[in-house]
C-alpha atoms as a PDB file:
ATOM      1  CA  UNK A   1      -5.961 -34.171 -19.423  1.00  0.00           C
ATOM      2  CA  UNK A   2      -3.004 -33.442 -21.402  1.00  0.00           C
ATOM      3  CA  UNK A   3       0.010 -33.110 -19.530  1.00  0.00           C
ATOM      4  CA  UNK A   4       2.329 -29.848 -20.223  1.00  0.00           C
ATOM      5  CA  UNK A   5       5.760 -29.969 -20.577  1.00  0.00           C
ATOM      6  CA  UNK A   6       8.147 -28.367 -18.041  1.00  0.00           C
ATOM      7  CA  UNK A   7       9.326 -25.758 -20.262  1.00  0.00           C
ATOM      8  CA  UNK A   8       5.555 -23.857 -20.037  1.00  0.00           C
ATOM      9  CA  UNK A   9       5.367 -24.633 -16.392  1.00  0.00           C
ATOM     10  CA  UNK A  10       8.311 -22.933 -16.072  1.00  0.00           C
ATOM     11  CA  UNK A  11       7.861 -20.000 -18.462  1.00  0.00           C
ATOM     12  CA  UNK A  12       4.082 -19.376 -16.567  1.00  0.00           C
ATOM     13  CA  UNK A  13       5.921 -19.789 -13.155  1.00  0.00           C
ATOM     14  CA  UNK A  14       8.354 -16.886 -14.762  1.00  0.00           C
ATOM     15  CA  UNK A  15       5.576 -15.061 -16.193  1.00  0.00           C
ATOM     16  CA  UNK A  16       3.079 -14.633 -12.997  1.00  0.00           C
ATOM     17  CA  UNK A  17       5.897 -14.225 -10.451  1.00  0.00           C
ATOM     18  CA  UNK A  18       6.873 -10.930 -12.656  1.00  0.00           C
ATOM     19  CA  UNK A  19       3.057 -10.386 -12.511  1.00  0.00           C
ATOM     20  CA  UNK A  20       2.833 -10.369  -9.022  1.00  0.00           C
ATOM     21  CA  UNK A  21       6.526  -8.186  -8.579  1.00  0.00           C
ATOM     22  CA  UNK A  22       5.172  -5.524 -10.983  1.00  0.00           C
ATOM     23  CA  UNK A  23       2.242  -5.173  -9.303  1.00  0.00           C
ATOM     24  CA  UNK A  24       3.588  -4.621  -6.186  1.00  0.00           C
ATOM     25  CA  UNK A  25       5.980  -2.194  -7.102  1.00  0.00           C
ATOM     26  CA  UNK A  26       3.422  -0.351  -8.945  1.00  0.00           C
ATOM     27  CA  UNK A  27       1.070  -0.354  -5.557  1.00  0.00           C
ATOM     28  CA  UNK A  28       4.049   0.629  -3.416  1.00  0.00           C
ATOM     29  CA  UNK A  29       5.046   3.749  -5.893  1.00  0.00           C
ATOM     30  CA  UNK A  30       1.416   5.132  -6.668  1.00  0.00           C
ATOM     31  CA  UNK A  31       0.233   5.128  -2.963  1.00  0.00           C
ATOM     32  CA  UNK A  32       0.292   9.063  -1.965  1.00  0.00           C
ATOM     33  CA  UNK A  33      -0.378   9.225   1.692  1.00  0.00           C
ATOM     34  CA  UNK A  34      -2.157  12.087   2.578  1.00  0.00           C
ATOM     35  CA  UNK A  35      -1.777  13.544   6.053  1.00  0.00           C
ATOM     36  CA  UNK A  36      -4.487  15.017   8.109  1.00  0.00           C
ATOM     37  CA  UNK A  37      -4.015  18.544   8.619  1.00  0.00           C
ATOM     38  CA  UNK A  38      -5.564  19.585  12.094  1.00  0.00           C
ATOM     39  CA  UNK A  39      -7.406  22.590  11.205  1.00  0.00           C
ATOM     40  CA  UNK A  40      -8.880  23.174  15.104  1.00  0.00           C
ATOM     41  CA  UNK A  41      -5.377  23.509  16.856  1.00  0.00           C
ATOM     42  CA  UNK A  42      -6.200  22.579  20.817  1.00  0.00           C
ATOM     43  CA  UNK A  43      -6.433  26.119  22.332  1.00  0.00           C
ATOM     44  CA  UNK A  44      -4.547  26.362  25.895  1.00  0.00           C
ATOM     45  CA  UNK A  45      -7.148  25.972  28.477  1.00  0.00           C
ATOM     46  CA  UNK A  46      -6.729  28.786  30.963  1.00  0.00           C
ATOM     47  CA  UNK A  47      -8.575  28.208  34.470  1.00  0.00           C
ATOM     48  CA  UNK A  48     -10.631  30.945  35.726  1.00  0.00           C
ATOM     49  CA  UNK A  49     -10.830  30.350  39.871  1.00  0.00           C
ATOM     50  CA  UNK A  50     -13.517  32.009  40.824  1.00  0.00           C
ATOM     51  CA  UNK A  51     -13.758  31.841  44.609  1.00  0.00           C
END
């Protein structure tokens, strides 16, 4: 196998780390978090004694 000189190990080295950094950037910005709205609010639960 041919061997490849430093200078492309370096500039692929260069090139995937930016791949990676973009990439994570771009998942960290387009993430929208959408809450869960409760629609059923817990109604107060009154006791009725009946004795």
């Amino acid at each position: 196998m041919p061997q490849m000189a430093p200078i492309s190990w370096l500039t692929l080295y260069l090139f995937f780390s930016m791949l990676f950094l973009i990439t994570c950037i771009l998942n960290f910005f387009m993430f929208k978090y959408e809450p869960k709205t409760n629609t059923n609010p817990k109604k107060k639960m009154f006791y009725i004694w009946k004795w």
